[in-house]
PDB file of N, CA and C in Angstrom:
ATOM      1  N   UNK A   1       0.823  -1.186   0.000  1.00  0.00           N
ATOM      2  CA  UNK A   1       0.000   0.000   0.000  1.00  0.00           C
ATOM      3  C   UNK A   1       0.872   1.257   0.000  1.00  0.00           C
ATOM      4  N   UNK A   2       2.184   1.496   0.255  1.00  0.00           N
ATOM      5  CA  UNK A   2       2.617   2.442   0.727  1.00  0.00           C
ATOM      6  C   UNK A   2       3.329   2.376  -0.629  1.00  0.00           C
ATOM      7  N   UNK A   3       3.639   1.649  -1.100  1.00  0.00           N
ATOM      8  CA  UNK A   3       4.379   2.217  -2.988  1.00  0.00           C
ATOM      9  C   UNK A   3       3.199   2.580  -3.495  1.00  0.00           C
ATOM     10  N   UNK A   4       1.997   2.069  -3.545  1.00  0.00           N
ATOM     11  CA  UNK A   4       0.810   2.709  -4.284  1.00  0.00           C
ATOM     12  C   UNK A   4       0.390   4.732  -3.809  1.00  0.00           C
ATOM     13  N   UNK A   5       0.648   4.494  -2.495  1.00  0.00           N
ATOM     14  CA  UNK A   5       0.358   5.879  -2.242  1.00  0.00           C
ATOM     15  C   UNK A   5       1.130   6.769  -2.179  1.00  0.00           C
ATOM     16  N   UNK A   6       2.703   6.142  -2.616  1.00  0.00           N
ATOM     17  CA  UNK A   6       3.772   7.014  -3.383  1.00  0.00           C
ATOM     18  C   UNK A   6       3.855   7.543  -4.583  1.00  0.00           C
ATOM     19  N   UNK A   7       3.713   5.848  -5.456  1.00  0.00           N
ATOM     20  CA  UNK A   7       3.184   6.090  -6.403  1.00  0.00           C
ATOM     21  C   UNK A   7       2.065   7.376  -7.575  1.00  0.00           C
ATOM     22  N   UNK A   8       1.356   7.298  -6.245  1.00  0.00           N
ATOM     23  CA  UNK A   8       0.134   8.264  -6.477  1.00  0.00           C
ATOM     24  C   UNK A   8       0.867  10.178  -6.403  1.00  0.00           C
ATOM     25  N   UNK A   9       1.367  10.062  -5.233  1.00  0.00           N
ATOM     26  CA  UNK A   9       1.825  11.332  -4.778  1.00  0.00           C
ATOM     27  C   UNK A   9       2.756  11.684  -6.055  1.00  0.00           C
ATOM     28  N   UNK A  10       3.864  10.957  -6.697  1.00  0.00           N
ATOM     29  CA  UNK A  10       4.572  11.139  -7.745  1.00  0.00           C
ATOM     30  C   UNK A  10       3.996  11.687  -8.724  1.00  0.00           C
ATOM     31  N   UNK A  11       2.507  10.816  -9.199  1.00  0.00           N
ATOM     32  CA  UNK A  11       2.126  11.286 -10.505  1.00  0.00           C
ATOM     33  C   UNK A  11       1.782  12.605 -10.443  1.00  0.00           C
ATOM     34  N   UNK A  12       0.768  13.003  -9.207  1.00  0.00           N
ATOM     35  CA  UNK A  12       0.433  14.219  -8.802  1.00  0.00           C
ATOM     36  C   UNK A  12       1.069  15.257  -9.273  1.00  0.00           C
ATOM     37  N   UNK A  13       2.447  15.115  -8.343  1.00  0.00           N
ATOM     38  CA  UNK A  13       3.796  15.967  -8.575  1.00  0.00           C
ATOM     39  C   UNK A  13       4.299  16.257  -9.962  1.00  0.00           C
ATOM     40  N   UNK A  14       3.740  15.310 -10.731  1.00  0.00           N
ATOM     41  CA  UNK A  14       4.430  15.510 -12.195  1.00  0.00           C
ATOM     42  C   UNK A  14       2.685  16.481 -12.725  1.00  0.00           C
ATOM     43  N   UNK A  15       1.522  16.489 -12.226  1.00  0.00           N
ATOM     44  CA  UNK A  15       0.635  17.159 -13.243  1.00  0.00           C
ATOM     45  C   UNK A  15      -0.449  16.026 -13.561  1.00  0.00           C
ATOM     46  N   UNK A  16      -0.210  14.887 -13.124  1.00  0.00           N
ATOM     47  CA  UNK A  16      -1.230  13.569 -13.692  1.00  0.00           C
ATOM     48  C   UNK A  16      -2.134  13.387 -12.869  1.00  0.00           C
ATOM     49  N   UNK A  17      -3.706  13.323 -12.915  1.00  0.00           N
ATOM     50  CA  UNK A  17      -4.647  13.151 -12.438  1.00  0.00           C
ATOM     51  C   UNK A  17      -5.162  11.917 -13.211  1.00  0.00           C
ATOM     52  N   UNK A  18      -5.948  11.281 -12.050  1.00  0.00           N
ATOM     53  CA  UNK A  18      -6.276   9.669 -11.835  1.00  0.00           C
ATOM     54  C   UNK A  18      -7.851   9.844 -12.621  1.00  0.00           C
ATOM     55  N   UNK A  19      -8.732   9.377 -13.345  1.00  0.00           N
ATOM     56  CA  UNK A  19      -9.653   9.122 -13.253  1.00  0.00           C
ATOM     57  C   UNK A  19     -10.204   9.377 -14.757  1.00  0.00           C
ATOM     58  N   UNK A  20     -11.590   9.555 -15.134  1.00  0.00           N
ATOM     59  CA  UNK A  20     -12.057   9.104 -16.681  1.00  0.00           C
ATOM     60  C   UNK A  20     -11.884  10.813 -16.962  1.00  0.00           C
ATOM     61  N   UNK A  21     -11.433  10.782 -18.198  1.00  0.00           N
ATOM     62  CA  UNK A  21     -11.883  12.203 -18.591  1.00  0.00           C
ATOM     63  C   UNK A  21     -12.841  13.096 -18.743  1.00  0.00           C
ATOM     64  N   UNK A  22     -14.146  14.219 -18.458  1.00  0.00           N
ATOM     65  CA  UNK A  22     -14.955  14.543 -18.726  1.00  0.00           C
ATOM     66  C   UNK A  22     -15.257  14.584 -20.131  1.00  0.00           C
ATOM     67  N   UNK A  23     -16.812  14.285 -20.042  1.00  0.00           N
ATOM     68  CA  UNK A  23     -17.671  14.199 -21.428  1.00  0.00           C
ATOM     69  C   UNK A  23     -17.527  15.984 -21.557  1.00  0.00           C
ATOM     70  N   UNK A  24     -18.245  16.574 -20.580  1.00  0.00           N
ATOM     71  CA  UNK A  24     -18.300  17.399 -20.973  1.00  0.00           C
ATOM     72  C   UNK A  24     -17.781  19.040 -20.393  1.00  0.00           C
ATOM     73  N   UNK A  25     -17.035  19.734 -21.302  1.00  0.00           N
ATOM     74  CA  UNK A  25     -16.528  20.948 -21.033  1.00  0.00           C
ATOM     75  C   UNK A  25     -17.378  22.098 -20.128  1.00  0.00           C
ATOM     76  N   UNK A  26     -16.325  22.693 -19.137  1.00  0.00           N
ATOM     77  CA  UNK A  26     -17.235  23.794 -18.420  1.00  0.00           C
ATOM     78  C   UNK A  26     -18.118  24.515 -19.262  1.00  0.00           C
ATOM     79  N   UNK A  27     -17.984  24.881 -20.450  1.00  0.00           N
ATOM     80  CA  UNK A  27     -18.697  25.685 -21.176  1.00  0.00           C
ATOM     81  C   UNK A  27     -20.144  24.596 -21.707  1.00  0.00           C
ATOM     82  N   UNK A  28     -20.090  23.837 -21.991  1.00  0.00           N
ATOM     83  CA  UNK A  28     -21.152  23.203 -22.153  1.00  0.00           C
ATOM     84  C   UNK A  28     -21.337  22.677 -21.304  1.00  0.00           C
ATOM     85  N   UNK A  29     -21.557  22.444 -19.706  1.00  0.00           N
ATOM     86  CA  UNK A  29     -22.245  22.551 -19.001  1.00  0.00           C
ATOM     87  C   UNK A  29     -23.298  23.695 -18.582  1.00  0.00           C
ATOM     88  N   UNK A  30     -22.573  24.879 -18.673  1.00  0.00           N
ATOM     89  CA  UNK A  30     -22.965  26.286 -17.873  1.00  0.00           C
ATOM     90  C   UNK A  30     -24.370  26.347 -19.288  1.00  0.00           C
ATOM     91  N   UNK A  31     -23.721  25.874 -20.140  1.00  0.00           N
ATOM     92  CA  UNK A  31     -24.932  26.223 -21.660  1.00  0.00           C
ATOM     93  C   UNK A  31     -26.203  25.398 -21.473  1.00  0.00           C
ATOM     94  N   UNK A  32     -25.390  24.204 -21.224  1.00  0.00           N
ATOM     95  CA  UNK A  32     -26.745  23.294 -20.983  1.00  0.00           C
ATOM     96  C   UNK A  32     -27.760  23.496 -19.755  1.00  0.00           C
ATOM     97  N   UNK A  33     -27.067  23.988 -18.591  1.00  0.00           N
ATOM     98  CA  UNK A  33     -27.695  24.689 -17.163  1.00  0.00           C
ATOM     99  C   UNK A  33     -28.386  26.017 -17.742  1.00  0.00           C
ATOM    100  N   UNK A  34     -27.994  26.664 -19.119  1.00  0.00           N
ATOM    101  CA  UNK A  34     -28.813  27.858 -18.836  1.00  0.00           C
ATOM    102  C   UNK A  34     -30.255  27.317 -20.008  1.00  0.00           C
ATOM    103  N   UNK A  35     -29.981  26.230 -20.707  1.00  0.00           N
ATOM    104  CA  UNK A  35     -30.938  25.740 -21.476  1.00  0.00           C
ATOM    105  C   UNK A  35     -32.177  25.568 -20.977  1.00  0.00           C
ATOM    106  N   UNK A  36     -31.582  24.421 -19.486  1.00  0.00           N
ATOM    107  CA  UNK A  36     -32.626  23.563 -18.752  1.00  0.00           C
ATOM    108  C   UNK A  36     -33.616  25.078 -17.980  1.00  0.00           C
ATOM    109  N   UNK A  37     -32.410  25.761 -17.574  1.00  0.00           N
ATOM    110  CA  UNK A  37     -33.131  26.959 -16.779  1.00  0.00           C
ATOM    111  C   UNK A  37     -34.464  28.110 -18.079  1.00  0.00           C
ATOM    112  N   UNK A  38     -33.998  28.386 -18.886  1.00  0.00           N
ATOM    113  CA  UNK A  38     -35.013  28.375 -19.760  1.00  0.00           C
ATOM    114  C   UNK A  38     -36.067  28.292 -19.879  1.00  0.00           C
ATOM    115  N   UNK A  39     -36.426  26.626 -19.367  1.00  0.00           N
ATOM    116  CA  UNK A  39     -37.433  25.680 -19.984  1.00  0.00           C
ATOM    117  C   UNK A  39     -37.445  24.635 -20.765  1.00  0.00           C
ATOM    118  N   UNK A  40     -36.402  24.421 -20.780  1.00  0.00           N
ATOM    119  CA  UNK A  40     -36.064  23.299 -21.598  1.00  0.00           C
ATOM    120  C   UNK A  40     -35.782  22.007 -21.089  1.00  0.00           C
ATOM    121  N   UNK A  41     -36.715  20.800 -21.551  1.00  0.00           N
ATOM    122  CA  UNK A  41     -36.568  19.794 -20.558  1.00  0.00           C
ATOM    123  C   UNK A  41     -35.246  19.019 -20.766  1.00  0.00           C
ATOM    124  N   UNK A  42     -34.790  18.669 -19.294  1.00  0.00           N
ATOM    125  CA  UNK A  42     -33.515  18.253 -19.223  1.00  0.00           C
ATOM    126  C   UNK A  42     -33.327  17.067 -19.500  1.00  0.00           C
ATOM    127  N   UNK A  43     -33.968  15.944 -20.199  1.00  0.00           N
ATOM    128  CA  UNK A  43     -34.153  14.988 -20.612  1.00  0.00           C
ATOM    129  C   UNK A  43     -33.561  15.608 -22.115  1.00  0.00           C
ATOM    130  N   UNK A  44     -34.227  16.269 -22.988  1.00  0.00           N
ATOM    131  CA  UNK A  44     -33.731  16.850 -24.498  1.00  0.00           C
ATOM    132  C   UNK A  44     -32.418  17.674 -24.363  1.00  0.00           C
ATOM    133  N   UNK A  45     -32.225  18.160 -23.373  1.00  0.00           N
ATOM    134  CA  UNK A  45     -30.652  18.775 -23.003  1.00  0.00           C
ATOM    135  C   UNK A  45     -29.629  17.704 -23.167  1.00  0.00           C
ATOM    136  N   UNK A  46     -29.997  16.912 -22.462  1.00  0.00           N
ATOM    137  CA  UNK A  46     -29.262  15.999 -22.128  1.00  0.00           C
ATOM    138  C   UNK A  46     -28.849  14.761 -23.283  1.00  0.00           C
ATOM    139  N   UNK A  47     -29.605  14.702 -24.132  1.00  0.00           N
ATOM    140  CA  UNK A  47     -29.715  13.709 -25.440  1.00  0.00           C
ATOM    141  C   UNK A  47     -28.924  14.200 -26.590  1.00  0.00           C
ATOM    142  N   UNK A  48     -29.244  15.908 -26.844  1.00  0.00           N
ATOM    143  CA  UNK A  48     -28.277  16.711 -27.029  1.00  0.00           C
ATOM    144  C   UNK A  48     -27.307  16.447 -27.164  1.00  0.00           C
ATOM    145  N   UNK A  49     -26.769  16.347 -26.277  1.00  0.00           N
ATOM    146  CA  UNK A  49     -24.911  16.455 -25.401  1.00  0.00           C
ATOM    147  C   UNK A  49     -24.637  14.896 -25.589  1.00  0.00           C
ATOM    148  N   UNK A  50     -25.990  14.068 -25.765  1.00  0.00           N
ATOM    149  CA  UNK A  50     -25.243  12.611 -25.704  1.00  0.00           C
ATOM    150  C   UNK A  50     -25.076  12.031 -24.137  1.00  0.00           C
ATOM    151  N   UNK A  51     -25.430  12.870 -23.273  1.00  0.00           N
ATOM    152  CA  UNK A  51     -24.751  12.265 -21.425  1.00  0.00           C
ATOM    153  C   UNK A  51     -26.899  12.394 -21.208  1.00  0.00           C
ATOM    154  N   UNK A  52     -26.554  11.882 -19.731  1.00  0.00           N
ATOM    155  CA  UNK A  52     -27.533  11.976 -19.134  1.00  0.00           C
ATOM    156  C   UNK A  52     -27.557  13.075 -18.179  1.00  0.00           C
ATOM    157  N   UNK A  53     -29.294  13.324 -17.892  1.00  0.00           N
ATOM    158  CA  UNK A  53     -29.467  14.715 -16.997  1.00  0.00           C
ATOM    159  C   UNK A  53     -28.452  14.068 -15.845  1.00  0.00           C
ATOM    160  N   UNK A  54     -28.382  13.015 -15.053  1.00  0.00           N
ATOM    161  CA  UNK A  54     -27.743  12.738 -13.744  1.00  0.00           C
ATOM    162  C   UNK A  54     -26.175  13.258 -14.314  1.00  0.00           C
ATOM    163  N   UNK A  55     -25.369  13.509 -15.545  1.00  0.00           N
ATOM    164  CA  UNK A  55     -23.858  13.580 -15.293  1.00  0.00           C
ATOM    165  C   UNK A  55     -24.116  15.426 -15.737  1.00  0.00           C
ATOM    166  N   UNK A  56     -25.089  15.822 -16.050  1.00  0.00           N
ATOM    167  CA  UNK A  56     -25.109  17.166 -16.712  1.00  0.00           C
ATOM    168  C   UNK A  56     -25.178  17.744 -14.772  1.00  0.00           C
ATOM    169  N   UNK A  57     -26.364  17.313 -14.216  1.00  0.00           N
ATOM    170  CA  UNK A  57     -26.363  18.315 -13.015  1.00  0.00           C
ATOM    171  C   UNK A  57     -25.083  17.827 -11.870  1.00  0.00           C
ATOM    172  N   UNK A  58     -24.660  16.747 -12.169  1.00  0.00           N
ATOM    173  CA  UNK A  58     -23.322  16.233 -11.393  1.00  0.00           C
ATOM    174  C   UNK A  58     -22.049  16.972 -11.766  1.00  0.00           C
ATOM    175  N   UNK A  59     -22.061  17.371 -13.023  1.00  0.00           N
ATOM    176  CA  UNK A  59     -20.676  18.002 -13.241  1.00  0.00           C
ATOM    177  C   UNK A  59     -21.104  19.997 -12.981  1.00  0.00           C
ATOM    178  N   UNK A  60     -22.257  20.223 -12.766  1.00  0.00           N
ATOM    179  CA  UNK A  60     -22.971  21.382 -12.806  1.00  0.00           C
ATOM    180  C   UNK A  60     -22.526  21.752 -10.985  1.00  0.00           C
ATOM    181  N   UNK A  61     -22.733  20.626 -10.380  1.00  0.00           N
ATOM    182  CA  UNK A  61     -22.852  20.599  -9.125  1.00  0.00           C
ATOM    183  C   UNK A  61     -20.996  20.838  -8.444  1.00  0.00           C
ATOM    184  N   UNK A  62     -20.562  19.843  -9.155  1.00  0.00           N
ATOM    185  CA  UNK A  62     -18.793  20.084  -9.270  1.00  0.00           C
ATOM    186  C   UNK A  62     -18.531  21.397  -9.125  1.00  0.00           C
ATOM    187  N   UNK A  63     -18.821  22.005 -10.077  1.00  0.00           N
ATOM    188  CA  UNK A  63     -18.355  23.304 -10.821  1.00  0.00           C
ATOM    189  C   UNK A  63     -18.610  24.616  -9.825  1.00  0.00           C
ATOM    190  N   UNK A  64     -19.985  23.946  -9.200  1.00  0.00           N
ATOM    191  CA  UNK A  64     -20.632  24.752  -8.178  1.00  0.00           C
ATOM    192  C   UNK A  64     -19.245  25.218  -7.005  1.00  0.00           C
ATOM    193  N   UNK A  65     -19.251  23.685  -6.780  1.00  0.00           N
ATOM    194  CA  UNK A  65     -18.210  23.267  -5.131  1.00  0.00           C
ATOM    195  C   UNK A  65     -16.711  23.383  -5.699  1.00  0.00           C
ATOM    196  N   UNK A  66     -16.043  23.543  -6.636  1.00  0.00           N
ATOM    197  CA  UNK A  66     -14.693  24.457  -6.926  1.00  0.00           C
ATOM    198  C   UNK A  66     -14.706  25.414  -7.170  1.00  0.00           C
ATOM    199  N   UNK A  67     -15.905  26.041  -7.411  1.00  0.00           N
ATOM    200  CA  UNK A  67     -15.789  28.160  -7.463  1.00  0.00           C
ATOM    201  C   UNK A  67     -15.945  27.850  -5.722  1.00  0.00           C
ATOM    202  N   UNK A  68     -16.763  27.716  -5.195  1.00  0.00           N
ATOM    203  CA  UNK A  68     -17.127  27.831  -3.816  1.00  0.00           C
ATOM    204  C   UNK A  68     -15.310  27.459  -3.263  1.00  0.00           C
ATOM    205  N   UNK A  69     -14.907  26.283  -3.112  1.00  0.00           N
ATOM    206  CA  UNK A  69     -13.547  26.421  -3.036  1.00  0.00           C
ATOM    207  C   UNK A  69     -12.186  27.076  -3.421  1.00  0.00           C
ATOM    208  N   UNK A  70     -12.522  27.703  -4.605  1.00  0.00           N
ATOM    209  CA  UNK A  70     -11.192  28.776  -4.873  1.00  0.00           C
ATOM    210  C   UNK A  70     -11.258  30.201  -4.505  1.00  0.00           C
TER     211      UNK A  70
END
């Protein structure tokens, strides 16, 4: 466990983050949030973009809690 969580700390240090890449860009989130806000059902937003409403208001929600953090 302790080479893995070296491991980890290394990649860090070099700039490398662990995990799937986002579908979708801050900017097409904030677009698709001002769609749904609109009136536009978030089911057709979401079909749109190809993702589902659950990863559109999940990465919406992200975005929320790192402005709130910086």
């Amino acid at each position: 466990m302790e080479r893995t969580v070296n491991g980890l700390a290394a990649a860090r240090a070099r700039g490398k983050t662990g995990g799937r890449k986002a579908v979708l860009s801050d900017e097409q989130v904030a677009e698709a949030m001002a769609r749904i806000q609109a009136g536009e059902k978030s089911a057709e937003v979401a079909a749109a973009y190809r993702v589902t409403r659950q990863a559109i208001y999940r990465r919406a929600r992200n975005m929320r809690e790192d402005d709130a953090n910086d």
